[in-house]
C-alpha atoms as a PDB file:
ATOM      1  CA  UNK A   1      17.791  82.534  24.138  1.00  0.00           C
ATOM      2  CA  UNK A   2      19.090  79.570  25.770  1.00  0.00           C
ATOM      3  CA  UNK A   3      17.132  76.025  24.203  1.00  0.00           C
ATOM      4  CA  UNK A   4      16.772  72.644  24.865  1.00  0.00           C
ATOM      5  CA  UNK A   5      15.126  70.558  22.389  1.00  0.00           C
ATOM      6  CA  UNK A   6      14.272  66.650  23.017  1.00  0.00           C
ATOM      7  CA  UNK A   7      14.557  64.824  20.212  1.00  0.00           C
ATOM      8  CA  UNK A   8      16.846  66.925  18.637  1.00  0.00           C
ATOM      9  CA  UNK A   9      18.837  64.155  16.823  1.00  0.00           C
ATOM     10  CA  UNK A  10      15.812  63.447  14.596  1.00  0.00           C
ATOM     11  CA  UNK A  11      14.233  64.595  11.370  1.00  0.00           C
ATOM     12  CA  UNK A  12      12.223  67.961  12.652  1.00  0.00           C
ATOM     13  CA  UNK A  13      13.897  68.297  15.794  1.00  0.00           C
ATOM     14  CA  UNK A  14      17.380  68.240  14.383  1.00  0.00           C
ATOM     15  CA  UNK A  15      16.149  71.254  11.429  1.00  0.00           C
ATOM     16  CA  UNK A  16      14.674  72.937  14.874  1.00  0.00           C
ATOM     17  CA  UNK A  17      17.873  72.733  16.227  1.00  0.00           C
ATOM     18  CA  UNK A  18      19.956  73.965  13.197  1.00  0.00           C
ATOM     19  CA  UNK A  19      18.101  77.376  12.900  1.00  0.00           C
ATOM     20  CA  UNK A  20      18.213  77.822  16.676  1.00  0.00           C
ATOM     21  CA  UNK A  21      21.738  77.805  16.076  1.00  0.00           C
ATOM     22  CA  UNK A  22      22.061  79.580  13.625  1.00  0.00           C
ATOM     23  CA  UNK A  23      19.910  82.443  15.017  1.00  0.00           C
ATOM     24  CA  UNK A  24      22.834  82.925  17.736  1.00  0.00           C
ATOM     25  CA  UNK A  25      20.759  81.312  20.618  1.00  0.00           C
ATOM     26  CA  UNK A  26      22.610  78.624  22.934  1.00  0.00           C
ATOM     27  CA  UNK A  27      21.298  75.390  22.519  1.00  0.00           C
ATOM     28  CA  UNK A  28      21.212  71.876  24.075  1.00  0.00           C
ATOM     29  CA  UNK A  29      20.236  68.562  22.890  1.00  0.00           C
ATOM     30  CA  UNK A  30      18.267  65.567  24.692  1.00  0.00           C
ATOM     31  CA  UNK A  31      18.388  62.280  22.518  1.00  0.00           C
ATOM     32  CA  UNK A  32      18.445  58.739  23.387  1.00  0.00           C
ATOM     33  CA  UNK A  33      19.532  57.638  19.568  1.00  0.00           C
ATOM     34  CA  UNK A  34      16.448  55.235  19.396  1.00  0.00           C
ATOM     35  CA  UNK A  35      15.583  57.212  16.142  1.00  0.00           C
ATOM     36  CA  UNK A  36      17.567  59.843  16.311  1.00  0.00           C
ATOM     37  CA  UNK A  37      20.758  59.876  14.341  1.00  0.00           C
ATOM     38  CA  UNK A  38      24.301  61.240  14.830  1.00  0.00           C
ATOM     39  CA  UNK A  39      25.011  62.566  11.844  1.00  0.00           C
ATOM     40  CA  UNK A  40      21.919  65.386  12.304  1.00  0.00           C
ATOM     41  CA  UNK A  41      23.300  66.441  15.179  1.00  0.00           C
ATOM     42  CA  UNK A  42      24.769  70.261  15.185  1.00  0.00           C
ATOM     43  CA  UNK A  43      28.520  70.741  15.958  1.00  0.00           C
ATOM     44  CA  UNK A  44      26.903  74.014  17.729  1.00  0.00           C
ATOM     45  CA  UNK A  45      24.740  72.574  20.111  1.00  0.00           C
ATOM     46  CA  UNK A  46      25.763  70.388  23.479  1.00  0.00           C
ATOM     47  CA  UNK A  47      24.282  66.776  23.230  1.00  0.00           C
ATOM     48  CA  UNK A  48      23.231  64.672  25.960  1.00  0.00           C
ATOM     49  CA  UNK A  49      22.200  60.854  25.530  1.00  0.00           C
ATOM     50  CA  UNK A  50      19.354  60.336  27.403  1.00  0.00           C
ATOM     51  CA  UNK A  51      15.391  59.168  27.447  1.00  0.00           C
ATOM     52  CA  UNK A  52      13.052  61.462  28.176  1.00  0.00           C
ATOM     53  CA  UNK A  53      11.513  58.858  30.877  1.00  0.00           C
ATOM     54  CA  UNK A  54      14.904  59.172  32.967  1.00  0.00           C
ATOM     55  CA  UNK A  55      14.887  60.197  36.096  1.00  0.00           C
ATOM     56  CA  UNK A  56      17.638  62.048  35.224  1.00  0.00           C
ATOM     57  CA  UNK A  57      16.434  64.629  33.307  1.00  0.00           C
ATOM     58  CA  UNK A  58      15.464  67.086  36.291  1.00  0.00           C
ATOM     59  CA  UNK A  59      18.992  67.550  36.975  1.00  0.00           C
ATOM     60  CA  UNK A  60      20.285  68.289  33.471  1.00  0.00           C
ATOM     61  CA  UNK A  61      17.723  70.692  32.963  1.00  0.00           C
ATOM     62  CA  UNK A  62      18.228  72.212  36.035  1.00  0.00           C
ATOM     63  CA  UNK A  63      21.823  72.504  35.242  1.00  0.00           C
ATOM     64  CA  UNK A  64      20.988  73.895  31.704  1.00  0.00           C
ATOM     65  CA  UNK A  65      18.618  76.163  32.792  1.00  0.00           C
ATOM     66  CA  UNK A  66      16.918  76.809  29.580  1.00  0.00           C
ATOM     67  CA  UNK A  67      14.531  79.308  28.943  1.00  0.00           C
ATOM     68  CA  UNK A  68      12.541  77.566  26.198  1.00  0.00           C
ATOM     69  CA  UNK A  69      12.160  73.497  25.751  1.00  0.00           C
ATOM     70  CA  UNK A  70      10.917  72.426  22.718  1.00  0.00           C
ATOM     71  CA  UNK A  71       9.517  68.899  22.694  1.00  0.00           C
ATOM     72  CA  UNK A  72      10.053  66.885  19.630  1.00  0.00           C
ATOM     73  CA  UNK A  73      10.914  63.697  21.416  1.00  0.00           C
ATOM     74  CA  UNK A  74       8.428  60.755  20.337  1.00  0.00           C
ATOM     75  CA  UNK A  75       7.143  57.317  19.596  1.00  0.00           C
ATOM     76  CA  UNK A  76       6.031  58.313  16.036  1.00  0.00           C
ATOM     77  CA  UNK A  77       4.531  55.213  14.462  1.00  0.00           C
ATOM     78  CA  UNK A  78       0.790  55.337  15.067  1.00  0.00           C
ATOM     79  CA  UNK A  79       0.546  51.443  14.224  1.00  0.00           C
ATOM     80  CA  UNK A  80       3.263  50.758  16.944  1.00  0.00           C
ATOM     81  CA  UNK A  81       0.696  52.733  19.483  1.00  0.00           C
ATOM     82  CA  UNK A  82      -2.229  50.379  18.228  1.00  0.00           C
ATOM     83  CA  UNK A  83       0.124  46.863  19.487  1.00  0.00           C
ATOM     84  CA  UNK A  84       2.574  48.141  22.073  1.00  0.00           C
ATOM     85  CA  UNK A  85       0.222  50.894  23.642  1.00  0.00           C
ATOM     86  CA  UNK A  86       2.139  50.710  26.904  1.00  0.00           C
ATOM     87  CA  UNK A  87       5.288  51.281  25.105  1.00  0.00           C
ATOM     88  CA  UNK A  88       3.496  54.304  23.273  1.00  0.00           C
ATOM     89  CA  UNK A  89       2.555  55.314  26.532  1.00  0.00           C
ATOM     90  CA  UNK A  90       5.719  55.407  28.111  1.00  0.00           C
ATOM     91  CA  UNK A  91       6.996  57.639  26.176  1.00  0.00           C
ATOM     92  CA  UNK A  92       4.393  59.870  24.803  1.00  0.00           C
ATOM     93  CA  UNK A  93       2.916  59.970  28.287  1.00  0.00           C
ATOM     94  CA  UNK A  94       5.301  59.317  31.229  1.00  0.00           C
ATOM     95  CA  UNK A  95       7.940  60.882  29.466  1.00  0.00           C
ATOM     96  CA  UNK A  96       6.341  64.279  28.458  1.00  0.00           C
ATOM     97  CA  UNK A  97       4.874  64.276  31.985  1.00  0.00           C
ATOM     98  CA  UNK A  98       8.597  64.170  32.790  1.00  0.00           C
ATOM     99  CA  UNK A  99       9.824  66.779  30.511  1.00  0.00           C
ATOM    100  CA  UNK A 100       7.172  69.151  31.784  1.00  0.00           C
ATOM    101  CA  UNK A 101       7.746  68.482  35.883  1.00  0.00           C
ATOM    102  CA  UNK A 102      11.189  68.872  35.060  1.00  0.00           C
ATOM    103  CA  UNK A 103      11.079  72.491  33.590  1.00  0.00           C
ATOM    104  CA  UNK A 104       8.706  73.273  36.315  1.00  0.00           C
ATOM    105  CA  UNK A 105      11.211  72.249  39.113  1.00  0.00           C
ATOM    106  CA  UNK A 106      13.731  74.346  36.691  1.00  0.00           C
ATOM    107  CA  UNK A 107      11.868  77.649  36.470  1.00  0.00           C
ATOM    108  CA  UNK A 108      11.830  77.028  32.784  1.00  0.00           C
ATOM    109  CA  UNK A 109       9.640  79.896  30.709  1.00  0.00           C
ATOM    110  CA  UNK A 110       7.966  78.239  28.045  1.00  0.00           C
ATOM    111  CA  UNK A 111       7.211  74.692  26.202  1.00  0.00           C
ATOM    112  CA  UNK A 112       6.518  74.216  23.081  1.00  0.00           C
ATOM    113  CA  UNK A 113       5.206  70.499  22.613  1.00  0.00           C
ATOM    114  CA  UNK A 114       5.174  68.908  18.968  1.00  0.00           C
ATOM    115  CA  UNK A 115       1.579  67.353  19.102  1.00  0.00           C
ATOM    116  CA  UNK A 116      -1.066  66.537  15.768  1.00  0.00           C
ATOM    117  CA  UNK A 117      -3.563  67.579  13.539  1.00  0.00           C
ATOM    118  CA  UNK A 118      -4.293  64.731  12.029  1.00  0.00           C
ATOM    119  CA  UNK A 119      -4.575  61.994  14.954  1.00  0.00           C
ATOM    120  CA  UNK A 120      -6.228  64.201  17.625  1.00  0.00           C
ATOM    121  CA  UNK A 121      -9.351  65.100  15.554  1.00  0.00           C
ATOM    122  CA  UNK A 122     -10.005  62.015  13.522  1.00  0.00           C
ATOM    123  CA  UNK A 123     -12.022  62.084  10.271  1.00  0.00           C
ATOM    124  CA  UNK A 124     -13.887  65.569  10.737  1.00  0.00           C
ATOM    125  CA  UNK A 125     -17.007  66.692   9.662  1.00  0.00           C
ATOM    126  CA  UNK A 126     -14.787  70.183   9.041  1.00  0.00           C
ATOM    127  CA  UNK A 127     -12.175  71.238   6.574  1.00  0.00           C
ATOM    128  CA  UNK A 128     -10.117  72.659   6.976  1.00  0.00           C
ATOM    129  CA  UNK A 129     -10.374  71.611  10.912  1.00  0.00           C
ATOM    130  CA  UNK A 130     -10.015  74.528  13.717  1.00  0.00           C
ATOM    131  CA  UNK A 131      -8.755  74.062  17.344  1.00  0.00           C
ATOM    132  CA  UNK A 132     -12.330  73.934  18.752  1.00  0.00           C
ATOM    133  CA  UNK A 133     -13.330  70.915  17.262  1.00  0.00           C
ATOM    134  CA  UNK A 134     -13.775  67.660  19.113  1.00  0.00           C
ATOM    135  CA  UNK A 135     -10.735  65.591  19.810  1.00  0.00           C
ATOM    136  CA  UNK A 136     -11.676  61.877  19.402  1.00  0.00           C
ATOM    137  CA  UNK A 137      -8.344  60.255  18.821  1.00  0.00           C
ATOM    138  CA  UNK A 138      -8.795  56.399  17.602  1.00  0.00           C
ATOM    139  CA  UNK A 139      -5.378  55.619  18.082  1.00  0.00           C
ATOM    140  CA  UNK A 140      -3.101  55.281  21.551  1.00  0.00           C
ATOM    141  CA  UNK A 141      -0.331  57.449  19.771  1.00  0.00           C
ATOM    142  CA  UNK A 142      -3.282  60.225  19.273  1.00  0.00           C
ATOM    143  CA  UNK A 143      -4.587  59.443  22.589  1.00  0.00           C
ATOM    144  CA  UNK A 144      -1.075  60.339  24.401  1.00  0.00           C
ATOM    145  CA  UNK A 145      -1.090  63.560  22.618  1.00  0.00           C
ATOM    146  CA  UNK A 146      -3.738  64.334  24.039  1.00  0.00           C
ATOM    147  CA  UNK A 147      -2.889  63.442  27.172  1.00  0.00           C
ATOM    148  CA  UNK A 148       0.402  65.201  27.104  1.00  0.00           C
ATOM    149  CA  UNK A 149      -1.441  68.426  25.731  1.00  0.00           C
ATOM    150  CA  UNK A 150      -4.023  68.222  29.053  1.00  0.00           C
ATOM    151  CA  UNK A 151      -0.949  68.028  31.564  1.00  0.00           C
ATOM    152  CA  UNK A 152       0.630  70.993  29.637  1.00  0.00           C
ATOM    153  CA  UNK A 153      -2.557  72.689  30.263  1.00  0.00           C
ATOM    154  CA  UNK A 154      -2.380  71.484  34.275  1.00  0.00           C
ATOM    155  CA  UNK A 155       1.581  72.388  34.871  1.00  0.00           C
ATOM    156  CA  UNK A 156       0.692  75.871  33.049  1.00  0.00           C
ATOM    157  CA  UNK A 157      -2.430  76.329  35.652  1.00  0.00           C
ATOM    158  CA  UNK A 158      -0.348  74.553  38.783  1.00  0.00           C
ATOM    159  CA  UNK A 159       2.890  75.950  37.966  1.00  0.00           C
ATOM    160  CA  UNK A 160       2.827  78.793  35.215  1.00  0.00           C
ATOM    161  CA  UNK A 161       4.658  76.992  33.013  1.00  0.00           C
ATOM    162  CA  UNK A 162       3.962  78.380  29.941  1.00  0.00           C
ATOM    163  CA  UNK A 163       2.683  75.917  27.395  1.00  0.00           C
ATOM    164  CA  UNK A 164       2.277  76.239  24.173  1.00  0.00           C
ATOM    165  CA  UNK A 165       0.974  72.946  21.787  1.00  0.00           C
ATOM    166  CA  UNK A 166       1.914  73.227  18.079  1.00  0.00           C
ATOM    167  CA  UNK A 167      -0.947  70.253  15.850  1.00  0.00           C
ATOM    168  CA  UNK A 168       1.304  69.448  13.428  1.00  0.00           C
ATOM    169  CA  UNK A 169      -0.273  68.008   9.934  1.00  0.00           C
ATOM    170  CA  UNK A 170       2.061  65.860   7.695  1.00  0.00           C
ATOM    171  CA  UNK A 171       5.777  66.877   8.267  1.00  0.00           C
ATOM    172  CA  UNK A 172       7.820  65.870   5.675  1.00  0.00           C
ATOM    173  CA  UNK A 173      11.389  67.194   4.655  1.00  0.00           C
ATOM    174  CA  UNK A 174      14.936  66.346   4.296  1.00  0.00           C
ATOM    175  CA  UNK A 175      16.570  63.673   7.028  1.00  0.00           C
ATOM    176  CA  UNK A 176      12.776  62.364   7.557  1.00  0.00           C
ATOM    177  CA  UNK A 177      12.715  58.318   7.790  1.00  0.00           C
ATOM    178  CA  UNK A 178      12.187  56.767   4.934  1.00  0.00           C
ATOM    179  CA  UNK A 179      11.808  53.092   6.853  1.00  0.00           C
ATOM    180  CA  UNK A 180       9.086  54.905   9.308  1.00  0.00           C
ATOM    181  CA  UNK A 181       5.446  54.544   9.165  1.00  0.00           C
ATOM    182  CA  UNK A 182       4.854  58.640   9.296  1.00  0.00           C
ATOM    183  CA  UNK A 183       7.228  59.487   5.956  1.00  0.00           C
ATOM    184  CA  UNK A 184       4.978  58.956   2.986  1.00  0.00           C
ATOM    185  CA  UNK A 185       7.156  61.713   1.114  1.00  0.00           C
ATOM    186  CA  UNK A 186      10.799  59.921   2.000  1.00  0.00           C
ATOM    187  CA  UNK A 187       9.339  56.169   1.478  1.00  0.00           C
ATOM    188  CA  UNK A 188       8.158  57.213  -2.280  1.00  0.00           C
ATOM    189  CA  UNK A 189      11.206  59.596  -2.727  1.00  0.00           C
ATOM    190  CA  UNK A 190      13.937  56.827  -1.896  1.00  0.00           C
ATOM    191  CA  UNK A 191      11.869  53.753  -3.989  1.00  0.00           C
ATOM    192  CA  UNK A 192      11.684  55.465  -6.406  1.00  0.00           C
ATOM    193  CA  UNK A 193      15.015  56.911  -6.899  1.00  0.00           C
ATOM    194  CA  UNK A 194      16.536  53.862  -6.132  1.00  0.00           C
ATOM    195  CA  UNK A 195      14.751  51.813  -9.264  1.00  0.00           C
ATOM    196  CA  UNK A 196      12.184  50.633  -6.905  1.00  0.00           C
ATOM    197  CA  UNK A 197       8.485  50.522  -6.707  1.00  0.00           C
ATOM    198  CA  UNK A 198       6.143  52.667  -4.625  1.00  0.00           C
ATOM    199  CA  UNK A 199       3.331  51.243  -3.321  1.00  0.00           C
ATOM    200  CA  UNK A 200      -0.455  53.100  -2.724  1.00  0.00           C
ATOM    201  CA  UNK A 201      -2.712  51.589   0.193  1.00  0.00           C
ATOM    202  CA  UNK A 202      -5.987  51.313  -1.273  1.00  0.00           C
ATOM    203  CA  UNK A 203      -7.600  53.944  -3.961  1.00  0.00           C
ATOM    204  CA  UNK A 204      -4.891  56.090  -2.931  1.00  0.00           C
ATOM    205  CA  UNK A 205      -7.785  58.818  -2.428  1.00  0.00           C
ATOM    206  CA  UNK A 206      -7.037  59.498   1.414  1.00  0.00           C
ATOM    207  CA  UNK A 207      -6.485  63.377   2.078  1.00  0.00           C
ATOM    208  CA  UNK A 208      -3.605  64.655   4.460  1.00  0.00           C
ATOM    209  CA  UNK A 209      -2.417  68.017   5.167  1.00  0.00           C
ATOM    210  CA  UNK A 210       1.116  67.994   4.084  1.00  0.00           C
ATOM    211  CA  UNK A 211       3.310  70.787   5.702  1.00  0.00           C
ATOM    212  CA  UNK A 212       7.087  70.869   5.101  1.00  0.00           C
ATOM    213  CA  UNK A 213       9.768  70.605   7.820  1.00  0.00           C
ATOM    214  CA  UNK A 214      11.294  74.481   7.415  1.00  0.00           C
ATOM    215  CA  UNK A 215       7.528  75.753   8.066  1.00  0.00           C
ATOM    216  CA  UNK A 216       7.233  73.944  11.086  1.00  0.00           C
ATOM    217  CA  UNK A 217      10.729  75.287  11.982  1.00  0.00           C
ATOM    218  CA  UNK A 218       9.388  78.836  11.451  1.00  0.00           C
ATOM    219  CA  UNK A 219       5.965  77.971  13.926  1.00  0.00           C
ATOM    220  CA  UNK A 220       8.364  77.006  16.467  1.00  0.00           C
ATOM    221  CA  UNK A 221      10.651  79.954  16.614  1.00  0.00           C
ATOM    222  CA  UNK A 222       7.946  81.793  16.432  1.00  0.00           C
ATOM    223  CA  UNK A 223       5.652  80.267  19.548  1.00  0.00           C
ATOM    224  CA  UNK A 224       8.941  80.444  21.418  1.00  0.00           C
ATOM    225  CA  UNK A 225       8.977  83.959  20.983  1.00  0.00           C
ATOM    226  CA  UNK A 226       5.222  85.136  21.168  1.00  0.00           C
ATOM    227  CA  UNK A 227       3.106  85.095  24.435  1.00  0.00           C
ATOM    228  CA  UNK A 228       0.045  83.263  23.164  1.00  0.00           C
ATOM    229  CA  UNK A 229      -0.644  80.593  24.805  1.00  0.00           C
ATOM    230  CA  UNK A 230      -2.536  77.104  24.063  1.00  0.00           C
ATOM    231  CA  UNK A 231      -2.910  74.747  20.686  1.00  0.00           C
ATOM    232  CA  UNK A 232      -2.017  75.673  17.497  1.00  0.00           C
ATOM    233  CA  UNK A 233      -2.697  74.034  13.697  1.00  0.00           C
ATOM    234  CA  UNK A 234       0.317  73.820  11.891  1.00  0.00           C
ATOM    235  CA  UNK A 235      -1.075  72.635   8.470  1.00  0.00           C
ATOM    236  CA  UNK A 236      -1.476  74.227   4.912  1.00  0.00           C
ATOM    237  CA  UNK A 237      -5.307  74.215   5.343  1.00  0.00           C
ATOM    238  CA  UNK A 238      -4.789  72.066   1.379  1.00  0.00           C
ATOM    239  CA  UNK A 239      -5.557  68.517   1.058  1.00  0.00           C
ATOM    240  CA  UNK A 240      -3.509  66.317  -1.042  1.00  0.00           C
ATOM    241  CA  UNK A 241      -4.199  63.045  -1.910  1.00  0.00           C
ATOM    242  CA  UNK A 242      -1.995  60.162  -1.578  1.00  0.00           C
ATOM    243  CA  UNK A 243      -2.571  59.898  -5.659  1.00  0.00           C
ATOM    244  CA  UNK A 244      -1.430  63.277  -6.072  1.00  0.00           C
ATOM    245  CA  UNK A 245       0.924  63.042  -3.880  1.00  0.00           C
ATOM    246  CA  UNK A 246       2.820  60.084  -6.119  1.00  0.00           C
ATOM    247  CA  UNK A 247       2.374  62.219  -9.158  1.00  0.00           C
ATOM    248  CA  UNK A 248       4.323  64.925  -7.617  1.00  0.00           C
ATOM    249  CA  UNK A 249       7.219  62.672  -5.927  1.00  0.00           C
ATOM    250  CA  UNK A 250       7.620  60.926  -9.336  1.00  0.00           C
ATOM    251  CA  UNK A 251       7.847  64.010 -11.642  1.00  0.00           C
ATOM    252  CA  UNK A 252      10.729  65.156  -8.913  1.00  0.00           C
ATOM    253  CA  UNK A 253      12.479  62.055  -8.958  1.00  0.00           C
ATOM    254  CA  UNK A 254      12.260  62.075 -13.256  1.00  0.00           C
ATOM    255  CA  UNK A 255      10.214  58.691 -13.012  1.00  0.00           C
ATOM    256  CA  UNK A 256       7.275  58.056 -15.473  1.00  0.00           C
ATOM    257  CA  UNK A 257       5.194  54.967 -14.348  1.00  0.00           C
ATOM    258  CA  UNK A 258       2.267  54.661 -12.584  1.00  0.00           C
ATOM    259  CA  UNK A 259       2.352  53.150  -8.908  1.00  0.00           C
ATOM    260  CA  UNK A 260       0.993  50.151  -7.526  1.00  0.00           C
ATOM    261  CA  UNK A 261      -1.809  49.761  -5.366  1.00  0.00           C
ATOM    262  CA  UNK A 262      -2.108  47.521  -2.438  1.00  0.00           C
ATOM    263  CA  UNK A 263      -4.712  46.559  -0.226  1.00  0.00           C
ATOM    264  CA  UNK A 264      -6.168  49.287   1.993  1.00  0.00           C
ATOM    265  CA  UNK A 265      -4.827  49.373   5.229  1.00  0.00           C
ATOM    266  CA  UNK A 266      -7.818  48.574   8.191  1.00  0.00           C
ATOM    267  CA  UNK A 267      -8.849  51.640  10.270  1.00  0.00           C
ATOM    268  CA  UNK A 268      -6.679  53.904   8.211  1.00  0.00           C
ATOM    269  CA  UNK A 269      -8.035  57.985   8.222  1.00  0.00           C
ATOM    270  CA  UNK A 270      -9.933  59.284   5.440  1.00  0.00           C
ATOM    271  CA  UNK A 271      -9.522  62.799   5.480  1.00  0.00           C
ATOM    272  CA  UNK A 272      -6.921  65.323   7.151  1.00  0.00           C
ATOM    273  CA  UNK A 273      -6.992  68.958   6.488  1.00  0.00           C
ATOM    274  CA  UNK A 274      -6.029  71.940   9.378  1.00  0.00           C
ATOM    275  CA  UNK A 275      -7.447  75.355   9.998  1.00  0.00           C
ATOM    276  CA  UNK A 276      -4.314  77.126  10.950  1.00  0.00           C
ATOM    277  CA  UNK A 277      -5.890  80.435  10.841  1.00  0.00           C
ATOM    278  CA  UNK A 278      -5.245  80.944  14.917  1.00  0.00           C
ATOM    279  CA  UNK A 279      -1.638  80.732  14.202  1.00  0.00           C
ATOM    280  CA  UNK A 280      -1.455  83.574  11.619  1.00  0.00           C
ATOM    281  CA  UNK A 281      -3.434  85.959  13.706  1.00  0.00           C
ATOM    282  CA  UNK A 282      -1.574  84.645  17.074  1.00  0.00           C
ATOM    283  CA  UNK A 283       1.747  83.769  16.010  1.00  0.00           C
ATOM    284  CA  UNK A 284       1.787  85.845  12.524  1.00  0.00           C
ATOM    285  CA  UNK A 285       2.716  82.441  10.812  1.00  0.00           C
ATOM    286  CA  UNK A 286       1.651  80.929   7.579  1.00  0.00           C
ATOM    287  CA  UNK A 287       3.256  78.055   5.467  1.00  0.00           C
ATOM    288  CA  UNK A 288       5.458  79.605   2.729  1.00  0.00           C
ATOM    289  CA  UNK A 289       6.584  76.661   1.242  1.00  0.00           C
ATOM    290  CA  UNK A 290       4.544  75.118  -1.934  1.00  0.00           C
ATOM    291  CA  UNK A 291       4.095  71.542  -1.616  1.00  0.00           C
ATOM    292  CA  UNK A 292       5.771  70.448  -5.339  1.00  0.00           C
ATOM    293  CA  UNK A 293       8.535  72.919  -4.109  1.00  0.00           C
ATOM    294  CA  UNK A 294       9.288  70.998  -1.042  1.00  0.00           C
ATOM    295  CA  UNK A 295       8.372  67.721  -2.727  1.00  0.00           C
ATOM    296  CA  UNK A 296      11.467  69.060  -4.741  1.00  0.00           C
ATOM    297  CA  UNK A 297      13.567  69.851  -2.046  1.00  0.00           C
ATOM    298  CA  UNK A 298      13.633  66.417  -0.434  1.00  0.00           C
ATOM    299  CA  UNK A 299      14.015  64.325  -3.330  1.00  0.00           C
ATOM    300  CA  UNK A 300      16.878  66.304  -3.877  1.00  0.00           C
ATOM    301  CA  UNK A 301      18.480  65.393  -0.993  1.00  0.00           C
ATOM    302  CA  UNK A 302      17.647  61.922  -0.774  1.00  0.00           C
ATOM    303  CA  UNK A 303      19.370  61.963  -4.659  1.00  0.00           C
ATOM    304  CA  UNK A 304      22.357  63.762  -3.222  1.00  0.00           C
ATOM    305  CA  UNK A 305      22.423  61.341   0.106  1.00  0.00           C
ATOM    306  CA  UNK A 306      22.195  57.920  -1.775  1.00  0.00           C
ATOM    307  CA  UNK A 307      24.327  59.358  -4.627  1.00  0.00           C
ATOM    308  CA  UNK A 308      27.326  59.854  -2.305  1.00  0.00           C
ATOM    309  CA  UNK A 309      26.949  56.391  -0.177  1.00  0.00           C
END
């Protein structure tokens, strides 16, 4: 298979690119670096510095000719959305819009967009949340993911551009962020290991569906590969709470206090839990990964990262 994968300098969309590579398939990478970092990039794959908004991008992927995109190219930080919602839009908007027109003009198979769980349906009424409920976003960065999700649908219908939109819950993993708003998991991990303090908003009894980076990996090979068609939950279908969640980060990192708690954060979700039943019976995937196992995994490498700075 021949790939291209946008944002493939960053935390999931660098792993993506890794295991496309080391499945045999040739693969190319679209980054501007905003996030993105050079070190996650693969020897195996070509690299290309560029945004997702330039104009440019028809040509390249036109002269790639990819089979598959895979669009993990973002404004991540749902706060950011809330104050700079042009900025958010931009991106999450203009630029998937140009993504998607330029595998159409390309002939390209198949996209497989990285949208969310979490932000598209809100707090829920049910959990663990399938497909067919509502989307009422209260955020711009949930709102553009939705918006980029109804143009797939439109380029798929106008073009046959087959689209394919993977809801992710709670990512977390090796290489995530640890300064970004999204990494609960690396912010705790690299406090804590580093003598510092981690810091709870609120009671610290807000849910999320927390779904580590090698699973997601797996969804993705796997909707590249499969025919179905449409949006997909990518979640554990487990809450954890951000209380729990500390518990389990601290034990890993072989700290024994208790964290502090700050004010609650305004507007902040209450619950987050995905149904991702339509993905094992469409895409034969489930999450194999235990949450205190990859809770394990990452502070790992954060230890072995800072250790060797």
């Amino acid at each position: 298979m021949r790939a291209l994968v946008t944002g493939g300098a960053g935390f999931i969309g660098s792993t993506l690119v890794d295991a496309l590579v080391a499945s045999g398939n040739e693969v190319s990478v679209v980054d501007d670096l905003s996030r993105g970092r050079r070190e996650n990039l693969n020897a195996g794959a070509d690299f290309h510095q560029l945004d997702i908004v330039d104009e440019r991008l028809t040509d390249l992927i036109a002269s790639i000719a990819p089979d598959v995109v895979f669009h993990e190219a973002a404004q991540i930080d749902v706060r950011r959305s809330v104050a700079e919602p042009l900025l958010d839009a931009r991106i999450n908007v203009l630029g998937t819009v140009n993504v998607l027109d330029a595998c159409a003009r390309a002939e390209v198979r198949r996209v497989v967009f990285a949208s969310s769980g979490g932000t598209l349906y809100g707090d829920a009424d049910i959990l663990p949340t399938p497909e067919t409920y509502p989307c009422t976003p209260a955020s711009g960065y949930g709102a553009a993911k939705l918006a980029a999700e109804t143009y797939g649908s439109v380029f798929q219908q106008v073009h046959g551009l087959e689209f394919v939109a993977l809801r992710y819950g709670n990512v977390f993993g090796p290489r995530q962020d640890p300064h970004g708003e999204a990494g609960v998991v690396a912010i705790f991990a690299q406090r804590l290991l580093g003598g510092g303090e981690a810091v709870i908003n609120g009671s610290g009894t807000q849910t999320r569906d927390y779904i580590y980076v090698d699973d997601v990996v797996d969804a993705n090979m796997r909707a590249a590969h499969s025919e179905a068609l449409g949006a997909f939950n990518i979640g554990t279908g487990r809450q954890c709470d951000v209380n729990e969640l500390y518990t389990h980060i601290a034990r890993a990192a072989g700290v024994d206090r208790e964290a502090r708690h700050g004010e609650a954060k305004r507007g902040e979700q209450r619950t987050s839990c995905l149904d991702a039943s339509r993905a094992a019976e469409l895409l034969g995937w489930t999450p194999r990964t235990a949450l205190e196992e990859g809770i394990s995994r990452t502070v790992q490498w954060f230890s072995n990262r800072d250790g060797a700075k």
